[in-house]
N, C-alpha and C. Protein backbone atom coordinates (compact mmCIF):
# COMPACT_ATOMS: atom_id res chain seq x y z
N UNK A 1 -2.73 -0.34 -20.10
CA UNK A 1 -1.52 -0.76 -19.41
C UNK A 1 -1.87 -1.93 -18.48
N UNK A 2 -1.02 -2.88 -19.09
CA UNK A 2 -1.59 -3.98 -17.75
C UNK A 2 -0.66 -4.17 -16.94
N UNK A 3 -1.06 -4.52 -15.28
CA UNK A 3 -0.37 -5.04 -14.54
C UNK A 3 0.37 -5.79 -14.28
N UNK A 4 1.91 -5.82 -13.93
CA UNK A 4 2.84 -7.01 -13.73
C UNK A 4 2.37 -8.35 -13.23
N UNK A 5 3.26 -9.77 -13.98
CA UNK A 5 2.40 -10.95 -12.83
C UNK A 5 3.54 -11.25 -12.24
N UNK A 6 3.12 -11.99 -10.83
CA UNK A 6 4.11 -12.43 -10.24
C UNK A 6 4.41 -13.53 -10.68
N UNK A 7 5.77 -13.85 -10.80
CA UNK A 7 6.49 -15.12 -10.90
C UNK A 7 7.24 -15.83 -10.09
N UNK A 8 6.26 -17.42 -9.65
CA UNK A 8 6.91 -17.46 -8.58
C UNK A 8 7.80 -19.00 -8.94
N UNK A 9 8.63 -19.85 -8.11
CA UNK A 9 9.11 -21.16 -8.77
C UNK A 9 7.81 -22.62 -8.02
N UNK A 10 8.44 -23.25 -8.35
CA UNK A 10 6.91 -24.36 -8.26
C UNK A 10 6.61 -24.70 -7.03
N UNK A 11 7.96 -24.05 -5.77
CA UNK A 11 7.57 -24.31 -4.60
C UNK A 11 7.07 -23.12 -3.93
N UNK A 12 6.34 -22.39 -4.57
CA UNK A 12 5.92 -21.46 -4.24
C UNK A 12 6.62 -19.98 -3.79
N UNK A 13 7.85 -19.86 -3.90
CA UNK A 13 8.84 -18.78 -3.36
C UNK A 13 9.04 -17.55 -4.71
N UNK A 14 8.73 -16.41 -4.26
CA UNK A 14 8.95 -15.39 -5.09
C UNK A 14 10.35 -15.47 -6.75
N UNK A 15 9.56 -15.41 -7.31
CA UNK A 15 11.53 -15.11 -8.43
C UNK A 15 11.29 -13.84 -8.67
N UNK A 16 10.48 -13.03 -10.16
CA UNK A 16 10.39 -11.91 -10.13
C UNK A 16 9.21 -11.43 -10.35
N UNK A 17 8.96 -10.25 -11.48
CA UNK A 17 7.90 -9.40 -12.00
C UNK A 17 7.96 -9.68 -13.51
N UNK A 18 7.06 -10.91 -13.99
CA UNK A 18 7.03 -10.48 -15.74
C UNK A 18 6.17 -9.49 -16.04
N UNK A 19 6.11 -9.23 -17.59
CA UNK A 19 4.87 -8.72 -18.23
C UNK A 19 3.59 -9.74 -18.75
N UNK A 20 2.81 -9.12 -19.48
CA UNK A 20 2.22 -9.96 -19.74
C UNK A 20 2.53 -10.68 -20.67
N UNK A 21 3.14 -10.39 -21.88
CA UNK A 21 3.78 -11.04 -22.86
C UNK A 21 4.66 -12.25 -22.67
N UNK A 22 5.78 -12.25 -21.70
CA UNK A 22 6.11 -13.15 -21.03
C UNK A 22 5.17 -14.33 -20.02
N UNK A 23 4.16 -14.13 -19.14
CA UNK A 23 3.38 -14.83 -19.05
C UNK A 23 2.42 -15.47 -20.07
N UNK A 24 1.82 -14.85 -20.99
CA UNK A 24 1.66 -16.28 -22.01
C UNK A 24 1.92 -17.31 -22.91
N UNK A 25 3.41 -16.62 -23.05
CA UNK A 25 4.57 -18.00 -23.46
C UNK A 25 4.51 -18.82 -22.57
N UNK A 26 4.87 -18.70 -21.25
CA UNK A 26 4.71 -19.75 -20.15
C UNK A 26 3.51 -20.53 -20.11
N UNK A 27 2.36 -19.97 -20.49
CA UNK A 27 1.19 -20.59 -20.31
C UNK A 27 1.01 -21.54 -21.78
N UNK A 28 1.62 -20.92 -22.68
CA UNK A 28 1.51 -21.74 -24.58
C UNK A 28 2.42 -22.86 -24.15
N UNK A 29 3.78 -22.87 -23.29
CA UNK A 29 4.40 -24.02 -23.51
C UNK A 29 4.51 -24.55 -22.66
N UNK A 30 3.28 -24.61 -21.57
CA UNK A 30 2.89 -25.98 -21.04
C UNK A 30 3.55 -25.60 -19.54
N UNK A 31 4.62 -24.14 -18.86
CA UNK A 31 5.36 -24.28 -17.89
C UNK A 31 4.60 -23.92 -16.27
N UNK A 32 3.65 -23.57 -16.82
CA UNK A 32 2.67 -23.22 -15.71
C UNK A 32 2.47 -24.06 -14.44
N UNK A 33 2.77 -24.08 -13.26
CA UNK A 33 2.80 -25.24 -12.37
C UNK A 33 1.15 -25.42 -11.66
N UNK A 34 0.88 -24.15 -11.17
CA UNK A 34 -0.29 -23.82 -10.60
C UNK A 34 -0.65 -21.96 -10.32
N UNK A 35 -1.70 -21.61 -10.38
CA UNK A 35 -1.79 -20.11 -10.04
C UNK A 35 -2.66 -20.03 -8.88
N UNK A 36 -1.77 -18.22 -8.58
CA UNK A 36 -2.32 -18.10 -6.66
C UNK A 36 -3.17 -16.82 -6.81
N UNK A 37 -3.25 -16.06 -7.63
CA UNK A 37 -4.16 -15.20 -7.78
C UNK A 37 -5.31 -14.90 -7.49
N UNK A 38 -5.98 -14.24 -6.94
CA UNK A 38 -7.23 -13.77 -6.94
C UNK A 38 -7.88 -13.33 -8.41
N UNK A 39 -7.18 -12.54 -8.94
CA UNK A 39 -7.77 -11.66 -10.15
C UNK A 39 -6.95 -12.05 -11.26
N UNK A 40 -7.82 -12.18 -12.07
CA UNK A 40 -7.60 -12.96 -13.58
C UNK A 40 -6.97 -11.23 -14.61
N UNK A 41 -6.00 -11.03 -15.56
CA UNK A 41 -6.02 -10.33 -16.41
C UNK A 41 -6.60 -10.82 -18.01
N UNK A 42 -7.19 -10.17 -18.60
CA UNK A 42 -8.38 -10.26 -19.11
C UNK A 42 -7.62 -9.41 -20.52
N UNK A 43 -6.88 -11.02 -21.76
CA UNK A 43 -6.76 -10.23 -22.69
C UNK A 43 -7.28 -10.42 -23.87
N UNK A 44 -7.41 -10.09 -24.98
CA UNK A 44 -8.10 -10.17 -26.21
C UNK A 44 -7.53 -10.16 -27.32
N UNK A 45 -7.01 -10.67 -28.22
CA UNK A 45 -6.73 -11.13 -29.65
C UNK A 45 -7.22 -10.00 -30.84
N UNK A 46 -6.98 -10.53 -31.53
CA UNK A 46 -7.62 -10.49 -33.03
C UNK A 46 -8.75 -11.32 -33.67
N UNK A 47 -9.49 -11.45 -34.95
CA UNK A 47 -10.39 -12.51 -35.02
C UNK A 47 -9.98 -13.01 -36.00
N UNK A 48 -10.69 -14.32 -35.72
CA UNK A 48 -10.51 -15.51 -37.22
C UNK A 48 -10.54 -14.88 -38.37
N UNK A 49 -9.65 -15.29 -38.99
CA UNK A 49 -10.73 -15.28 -40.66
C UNK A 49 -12.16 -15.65 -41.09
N UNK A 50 -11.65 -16.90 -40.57
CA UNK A 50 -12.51 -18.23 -41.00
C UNK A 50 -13.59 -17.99 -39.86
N UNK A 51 -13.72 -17.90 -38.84
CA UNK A 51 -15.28 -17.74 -37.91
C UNK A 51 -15.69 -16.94 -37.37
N UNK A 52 -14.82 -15.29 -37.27
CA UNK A 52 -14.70 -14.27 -37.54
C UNK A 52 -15.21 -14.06 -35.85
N UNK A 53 -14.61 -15.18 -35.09
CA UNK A 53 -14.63 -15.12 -33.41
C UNK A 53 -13.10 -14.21 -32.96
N UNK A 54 -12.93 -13.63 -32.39
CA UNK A 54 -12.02 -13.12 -31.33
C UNK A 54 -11.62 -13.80 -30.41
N UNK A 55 -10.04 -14.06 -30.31
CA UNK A 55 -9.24 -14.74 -29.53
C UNK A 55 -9.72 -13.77 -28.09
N UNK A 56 -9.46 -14.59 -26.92
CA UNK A 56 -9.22 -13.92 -25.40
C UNK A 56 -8.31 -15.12 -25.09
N UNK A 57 -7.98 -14.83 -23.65
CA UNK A 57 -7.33 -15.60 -22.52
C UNK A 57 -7.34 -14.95 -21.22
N UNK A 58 -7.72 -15.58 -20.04
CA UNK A 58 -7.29 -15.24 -18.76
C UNK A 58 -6.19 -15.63 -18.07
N UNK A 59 -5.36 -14.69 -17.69
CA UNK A 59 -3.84 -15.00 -17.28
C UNK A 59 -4.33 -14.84 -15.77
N UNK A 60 -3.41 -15.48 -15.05
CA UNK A 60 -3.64 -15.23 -13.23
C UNK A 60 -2.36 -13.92 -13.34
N UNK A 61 -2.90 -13.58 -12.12
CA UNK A 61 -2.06 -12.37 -11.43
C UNK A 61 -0.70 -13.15 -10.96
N UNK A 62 -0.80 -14.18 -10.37
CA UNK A 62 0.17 -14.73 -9.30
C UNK A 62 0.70 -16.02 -10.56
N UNK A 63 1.41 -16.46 -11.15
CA UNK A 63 1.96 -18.05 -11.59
C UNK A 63 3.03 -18.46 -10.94
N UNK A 64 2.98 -20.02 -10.72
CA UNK A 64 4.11 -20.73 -10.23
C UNK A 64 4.29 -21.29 -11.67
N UNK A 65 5.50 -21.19 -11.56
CA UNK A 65 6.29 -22.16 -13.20
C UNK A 65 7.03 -23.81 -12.60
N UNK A 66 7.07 -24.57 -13.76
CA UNK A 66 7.97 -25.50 -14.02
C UNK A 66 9.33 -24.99 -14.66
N UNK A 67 9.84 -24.24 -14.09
CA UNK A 67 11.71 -24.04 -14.69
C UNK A 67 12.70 -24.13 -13.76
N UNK A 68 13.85 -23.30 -14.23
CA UNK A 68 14.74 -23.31 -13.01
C UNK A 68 15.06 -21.92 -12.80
N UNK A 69 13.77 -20.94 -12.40
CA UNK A 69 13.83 -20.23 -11.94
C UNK A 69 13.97 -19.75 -10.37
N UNK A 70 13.83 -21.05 -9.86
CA UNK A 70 14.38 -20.76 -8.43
C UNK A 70 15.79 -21.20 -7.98
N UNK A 71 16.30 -21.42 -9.00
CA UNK A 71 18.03 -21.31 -8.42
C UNK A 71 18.01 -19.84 -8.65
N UNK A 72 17.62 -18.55 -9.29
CA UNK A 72 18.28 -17.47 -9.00
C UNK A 72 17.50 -16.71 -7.88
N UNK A 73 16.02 -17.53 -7.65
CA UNK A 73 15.76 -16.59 -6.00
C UNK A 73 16.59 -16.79 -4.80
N UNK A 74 16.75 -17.92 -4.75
CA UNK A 74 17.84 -18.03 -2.90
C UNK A 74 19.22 -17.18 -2.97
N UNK A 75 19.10 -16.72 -1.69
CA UNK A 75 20.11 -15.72 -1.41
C UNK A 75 20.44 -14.47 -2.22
N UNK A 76 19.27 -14.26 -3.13
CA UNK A 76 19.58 -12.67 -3.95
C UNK A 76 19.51 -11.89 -2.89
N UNK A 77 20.30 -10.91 -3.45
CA UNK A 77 20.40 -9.70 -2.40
C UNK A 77 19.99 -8.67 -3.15
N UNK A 78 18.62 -8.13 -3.33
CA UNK A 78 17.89 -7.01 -4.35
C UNK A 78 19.07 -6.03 -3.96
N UNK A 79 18.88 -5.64 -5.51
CA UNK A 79 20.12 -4.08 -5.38
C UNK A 79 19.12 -3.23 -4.92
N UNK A 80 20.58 -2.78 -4.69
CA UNK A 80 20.30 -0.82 -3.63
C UNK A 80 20.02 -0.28 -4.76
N UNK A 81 18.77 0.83 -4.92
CA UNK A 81 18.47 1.79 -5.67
C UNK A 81 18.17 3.05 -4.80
N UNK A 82 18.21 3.63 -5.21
CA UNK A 82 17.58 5.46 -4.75
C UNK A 82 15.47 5.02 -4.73
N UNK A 83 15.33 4.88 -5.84
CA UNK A 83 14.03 4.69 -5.09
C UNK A 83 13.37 3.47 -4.37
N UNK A 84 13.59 2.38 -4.26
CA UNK A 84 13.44 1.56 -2.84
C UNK A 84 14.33 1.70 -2.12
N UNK A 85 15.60 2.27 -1.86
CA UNK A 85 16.01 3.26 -0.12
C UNK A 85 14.56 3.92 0.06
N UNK A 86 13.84 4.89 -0.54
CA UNK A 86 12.98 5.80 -0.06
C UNK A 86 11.92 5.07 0.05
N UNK A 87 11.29 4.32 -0.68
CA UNK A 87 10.46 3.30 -0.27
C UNK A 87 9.92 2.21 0.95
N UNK A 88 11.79 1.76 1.14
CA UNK A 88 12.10 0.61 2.44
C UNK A 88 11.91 1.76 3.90
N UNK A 89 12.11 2.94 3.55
CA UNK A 89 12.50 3.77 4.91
C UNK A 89 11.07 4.88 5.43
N UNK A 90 10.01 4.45 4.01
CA UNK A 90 8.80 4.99 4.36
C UNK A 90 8.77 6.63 3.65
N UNK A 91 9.53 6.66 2.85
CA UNK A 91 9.64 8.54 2.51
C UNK A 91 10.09 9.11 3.93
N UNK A 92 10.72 8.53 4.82
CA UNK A 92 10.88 9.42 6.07
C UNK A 92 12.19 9.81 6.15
N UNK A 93 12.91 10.59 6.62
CA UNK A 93 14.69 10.73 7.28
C UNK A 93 14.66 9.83 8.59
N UNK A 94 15.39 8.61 8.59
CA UNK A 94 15.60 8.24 9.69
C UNK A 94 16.39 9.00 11.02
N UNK A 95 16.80 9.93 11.25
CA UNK A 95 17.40 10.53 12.29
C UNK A 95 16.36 11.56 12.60
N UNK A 96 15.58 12.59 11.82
CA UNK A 96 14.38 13.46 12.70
C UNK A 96 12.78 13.15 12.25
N UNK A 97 13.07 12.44 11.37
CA UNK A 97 11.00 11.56 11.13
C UNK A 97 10.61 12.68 9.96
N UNK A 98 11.48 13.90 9.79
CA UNK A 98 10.53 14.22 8.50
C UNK A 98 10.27 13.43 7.46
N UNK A 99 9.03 13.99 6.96
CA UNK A 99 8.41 13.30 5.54
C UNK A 99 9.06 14.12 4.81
N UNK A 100 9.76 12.97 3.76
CA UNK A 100 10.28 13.73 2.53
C UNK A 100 9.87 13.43 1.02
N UNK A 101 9.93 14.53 0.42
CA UNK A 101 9.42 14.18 -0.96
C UNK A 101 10.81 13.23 -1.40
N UNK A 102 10.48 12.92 -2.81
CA UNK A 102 11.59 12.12 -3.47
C UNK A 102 12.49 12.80 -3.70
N UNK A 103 12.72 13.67 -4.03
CA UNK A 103 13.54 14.82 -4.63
C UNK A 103 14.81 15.22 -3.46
N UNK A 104 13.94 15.32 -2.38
CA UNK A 104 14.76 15.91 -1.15
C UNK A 104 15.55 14.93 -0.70
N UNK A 105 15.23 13.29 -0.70
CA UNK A 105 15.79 12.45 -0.14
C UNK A 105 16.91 12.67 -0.46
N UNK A 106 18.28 11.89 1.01
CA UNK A 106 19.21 12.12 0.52
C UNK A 106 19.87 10.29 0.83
N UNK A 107 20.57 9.99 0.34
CA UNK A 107 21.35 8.42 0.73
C UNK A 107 22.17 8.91 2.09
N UNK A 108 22.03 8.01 2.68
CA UNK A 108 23.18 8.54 4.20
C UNK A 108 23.75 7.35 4.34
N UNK A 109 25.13 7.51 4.20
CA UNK A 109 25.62 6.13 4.67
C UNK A 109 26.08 6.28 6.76
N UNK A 110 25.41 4.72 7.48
CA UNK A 110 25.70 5.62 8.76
C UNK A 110 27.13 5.26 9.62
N UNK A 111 27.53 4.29 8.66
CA UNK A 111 29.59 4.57 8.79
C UNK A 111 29.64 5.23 7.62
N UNK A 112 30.60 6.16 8.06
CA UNK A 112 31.01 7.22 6.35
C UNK A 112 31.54 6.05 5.71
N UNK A 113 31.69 6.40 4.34
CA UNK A 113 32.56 5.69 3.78
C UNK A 113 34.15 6.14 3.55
N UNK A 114 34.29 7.07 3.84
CA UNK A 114 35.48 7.43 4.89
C UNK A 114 35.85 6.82 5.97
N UNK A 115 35.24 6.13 6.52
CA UNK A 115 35.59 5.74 7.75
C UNK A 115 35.73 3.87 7.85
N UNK A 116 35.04 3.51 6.18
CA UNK A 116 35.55 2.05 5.99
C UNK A 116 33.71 1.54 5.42
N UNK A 117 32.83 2.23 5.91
CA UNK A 117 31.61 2.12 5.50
C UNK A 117 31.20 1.70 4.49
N UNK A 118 30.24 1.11 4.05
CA UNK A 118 30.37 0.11 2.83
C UNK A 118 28.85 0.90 2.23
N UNK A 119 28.73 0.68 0.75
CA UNK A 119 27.35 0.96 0.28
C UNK A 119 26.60 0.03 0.11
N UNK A 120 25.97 -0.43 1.23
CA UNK A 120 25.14 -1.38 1.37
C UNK A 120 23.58 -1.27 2.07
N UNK A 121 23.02 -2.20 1.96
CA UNK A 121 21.52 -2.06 2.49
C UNK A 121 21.37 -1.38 4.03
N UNK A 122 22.53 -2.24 4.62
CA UNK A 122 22.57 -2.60 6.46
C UNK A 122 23.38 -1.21 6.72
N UNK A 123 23.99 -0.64 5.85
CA UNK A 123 24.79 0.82 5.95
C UNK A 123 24.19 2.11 5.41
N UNK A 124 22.90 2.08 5.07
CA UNK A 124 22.32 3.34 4.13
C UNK A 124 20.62 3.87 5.16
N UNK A 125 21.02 4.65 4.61
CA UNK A 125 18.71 5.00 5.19
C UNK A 125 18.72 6.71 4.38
N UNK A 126 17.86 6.87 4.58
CA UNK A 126 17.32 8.02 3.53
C UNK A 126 17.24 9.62 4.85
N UNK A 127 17.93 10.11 4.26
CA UNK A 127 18.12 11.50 5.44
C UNK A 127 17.33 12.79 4.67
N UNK A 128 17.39 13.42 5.52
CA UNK A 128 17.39 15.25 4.86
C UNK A 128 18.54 15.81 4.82
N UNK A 129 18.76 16.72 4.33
CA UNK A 129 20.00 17.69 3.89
C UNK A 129 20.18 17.88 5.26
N UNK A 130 19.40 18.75 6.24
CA UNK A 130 19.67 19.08 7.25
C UNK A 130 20.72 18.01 8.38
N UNK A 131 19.62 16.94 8.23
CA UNK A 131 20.82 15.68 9.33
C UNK A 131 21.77 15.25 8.41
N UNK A 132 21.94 14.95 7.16
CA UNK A 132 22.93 14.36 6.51
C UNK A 132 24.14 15.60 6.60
N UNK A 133 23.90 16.84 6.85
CA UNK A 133 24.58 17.86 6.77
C UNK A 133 25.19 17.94 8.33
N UNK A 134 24.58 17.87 9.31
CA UNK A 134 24.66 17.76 10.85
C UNK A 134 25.35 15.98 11.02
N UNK A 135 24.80 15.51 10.21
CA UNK A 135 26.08 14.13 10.67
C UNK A 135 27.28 14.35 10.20
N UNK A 136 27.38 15.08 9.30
CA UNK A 136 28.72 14.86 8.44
C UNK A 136 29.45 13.71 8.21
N UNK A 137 30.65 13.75 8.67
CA UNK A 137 31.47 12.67 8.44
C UNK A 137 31.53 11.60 9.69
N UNK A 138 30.82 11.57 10.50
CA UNK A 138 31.00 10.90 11.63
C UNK A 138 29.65 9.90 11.47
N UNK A 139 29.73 9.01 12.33
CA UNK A 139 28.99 8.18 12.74
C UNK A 139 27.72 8.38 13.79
N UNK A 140 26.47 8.18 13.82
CA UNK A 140 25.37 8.34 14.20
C UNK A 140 26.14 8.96 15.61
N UNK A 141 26.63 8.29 16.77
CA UNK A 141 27.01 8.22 18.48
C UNK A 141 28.34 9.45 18.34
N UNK A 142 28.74 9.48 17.04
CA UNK A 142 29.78 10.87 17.37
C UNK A 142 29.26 12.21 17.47
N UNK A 143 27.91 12.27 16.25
CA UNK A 143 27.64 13.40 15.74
C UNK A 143 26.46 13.58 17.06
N UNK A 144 26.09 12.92 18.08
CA UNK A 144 25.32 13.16 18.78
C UNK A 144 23.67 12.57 18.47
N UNK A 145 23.61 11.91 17.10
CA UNK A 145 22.65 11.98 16.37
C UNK A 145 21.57 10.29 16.28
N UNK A 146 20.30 10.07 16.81
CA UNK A 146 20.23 8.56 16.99
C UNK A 146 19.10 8.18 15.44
N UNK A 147 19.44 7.38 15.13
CA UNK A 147 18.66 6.74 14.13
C UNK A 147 17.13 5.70 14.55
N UNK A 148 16.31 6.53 13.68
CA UNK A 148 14.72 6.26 14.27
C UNK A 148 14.22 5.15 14.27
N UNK A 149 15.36 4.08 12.80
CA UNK A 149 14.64 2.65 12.88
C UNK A 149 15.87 2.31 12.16
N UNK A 150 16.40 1.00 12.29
CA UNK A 150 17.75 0.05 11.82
C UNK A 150 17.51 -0.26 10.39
N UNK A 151 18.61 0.39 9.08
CA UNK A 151 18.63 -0.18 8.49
C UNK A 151 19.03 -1.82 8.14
N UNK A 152 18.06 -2.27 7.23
CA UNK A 152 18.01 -3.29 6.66
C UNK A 152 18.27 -4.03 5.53
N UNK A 153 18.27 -5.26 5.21
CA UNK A 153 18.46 -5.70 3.58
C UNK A 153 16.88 -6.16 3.40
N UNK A 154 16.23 -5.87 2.22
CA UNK A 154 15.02 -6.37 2.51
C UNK A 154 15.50 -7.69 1.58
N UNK A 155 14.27 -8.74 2.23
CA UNK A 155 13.96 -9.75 1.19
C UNK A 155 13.83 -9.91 -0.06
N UNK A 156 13.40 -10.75 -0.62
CA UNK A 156 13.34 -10.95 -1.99
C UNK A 156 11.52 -10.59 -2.20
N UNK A 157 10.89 -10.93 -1.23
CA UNK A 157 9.87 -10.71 -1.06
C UNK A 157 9.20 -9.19 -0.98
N UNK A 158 9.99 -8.63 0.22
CA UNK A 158 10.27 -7.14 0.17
C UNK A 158 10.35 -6.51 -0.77
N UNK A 159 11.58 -6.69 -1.51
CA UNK A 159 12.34 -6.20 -2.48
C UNK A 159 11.10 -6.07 -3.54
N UNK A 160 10.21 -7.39 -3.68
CA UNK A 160 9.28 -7.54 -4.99
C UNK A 160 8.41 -5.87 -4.65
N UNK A 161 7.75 -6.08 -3.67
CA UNK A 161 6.69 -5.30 -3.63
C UNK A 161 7.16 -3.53 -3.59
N UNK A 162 8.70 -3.77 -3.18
CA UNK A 162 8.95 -2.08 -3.37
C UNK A 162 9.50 -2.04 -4.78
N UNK A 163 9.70 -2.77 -5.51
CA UNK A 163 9.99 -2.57 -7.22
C UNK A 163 8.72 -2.70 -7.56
N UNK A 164 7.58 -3.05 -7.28
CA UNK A 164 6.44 -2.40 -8.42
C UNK A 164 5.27 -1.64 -7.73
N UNK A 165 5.33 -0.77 -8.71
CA UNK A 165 4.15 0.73 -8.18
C UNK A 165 3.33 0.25 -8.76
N UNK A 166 2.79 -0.68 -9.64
CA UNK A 166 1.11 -0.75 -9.74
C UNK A 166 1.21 -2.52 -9.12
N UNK A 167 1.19 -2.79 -7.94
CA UNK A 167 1.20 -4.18 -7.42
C UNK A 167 -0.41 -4.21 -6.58
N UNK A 168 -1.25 -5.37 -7.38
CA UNK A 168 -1.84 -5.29 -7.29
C UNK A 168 -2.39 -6.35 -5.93
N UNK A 169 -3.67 -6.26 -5.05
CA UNK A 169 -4.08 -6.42 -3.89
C UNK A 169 -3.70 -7.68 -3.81
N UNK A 170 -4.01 -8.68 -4.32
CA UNK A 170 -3.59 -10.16 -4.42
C UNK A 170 -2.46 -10.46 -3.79
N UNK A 171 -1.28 -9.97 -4.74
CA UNK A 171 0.27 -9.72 -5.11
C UNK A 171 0.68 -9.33 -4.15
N UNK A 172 -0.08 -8.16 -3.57
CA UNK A 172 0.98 -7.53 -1.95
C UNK A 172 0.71 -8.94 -1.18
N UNK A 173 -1.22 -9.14 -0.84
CA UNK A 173 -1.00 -9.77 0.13
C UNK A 173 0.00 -11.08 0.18
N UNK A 174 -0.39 -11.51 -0.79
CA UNK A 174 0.35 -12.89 -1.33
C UNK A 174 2.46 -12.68 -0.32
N UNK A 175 2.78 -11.89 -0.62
CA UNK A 175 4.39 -11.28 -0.78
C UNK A 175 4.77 -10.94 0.56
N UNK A 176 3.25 -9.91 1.12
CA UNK A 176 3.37 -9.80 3.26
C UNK A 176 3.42 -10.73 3.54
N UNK A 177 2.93 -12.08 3.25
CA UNK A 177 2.88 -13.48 3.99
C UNK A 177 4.23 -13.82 3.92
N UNK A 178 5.27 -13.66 3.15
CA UNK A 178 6.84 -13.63 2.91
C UNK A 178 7.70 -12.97 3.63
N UNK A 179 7.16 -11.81 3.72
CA UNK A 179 8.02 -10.88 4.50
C UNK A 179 8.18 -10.60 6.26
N UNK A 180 9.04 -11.01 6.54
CA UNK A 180 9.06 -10.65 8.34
C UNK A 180 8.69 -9.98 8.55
N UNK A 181 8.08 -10.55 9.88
CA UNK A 181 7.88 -9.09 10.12
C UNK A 181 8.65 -8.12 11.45
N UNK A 182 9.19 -7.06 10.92
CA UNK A 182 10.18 -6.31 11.94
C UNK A 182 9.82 -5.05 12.70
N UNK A 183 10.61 -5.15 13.65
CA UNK A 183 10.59 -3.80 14.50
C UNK A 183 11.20 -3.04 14.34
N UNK A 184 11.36 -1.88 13.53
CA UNK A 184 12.27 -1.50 12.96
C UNK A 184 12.64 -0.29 13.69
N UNK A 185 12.24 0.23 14.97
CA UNK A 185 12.20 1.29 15.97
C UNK A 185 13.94 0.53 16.94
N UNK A 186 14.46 1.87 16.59
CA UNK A 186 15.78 0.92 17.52
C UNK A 186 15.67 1.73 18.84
């Protein structure tokens, strides 16, 4: 199984996560701008007929392309999923700090959506049954109840590194240099 590469546009700004298959088309037709990688992926062919040598290639972890893949990075707004909510919020319940497995997490919106609340990044954080059950329908200051750190929209940058579980050392650091850095303790 090999690791995702990053794809970034030629001015260096995040776009997405290819495979590897997709990175060596880019590299066969010439779109490659420059690579930021540390660590090379390391793949291997079939052999000649004729000299009965074995194809390889080293792909970078990190590529910048020549396309127009950076008209679709500015201003994306990574979708809301169930597992980067639990990811962005640390596996924790923002209202009492338990650690929660995945399973337990719950979506909390902290205006109901009853109450006009929207399903959005800046409106969600990951609860337990217990506080999502104890907030009910009210809002954090009705139910008595304070939230441990401000939801957020993450970056595009953000966003990269909580969509892939095998992101490799390069790739994070490369992506923290992108990402603000916040206080997320309100």
């Amino acid at each position: 199984m090999f690791p995702r590469i990053l794809k970034l546009d030629a001015g260096g700004l995040p776009v997405e996560w290819i495979d590897w298959r997709e990175a060596v088309g880019l590299y066969f037709t010439g779109k490659i701008a420059w690579e930021a990688g540390c660590q090379k992926i390391r793949l291997r062919g079939g052999r000649s007929r004729e000299t009965g040598i074995r194809s390889h290639m080293a792909i970078d972890s990190i590529v910048a392309v020549h396309d127009r893949s950076h008209r679709f990075a500015r201003n994306l707004m990574p979708p809301l999923s169930r597992r980067e909510l639990y990811h962005r919020d640390g596996g924790l319940c923002l209202y009492c700090g338990r650690r929660l497995a995945y399973r337990e997490m719950q979506i909390e919106h902290v205006v109901p959506r009853s109450k006009g609340g929207v399903h959005e990044w800046t409106n969600v954080v990951a609860a337990c049954e217990t506080c999502n059950r104890q907030k009910d329908d009210r809002t954090p200051e009705a139910a008595g109840m304070k939230l441990l750190a401000l939801p957020y929209a993450p970056n595009l940058a953000e966003w990269l590194i909580l969509a892939n579980r095998r992101i490799l050392a390069d790739q994070q650091a490369f992506l923290e240099r992108l990402a603000p850095k916040r206080t997320r303790l309100c």
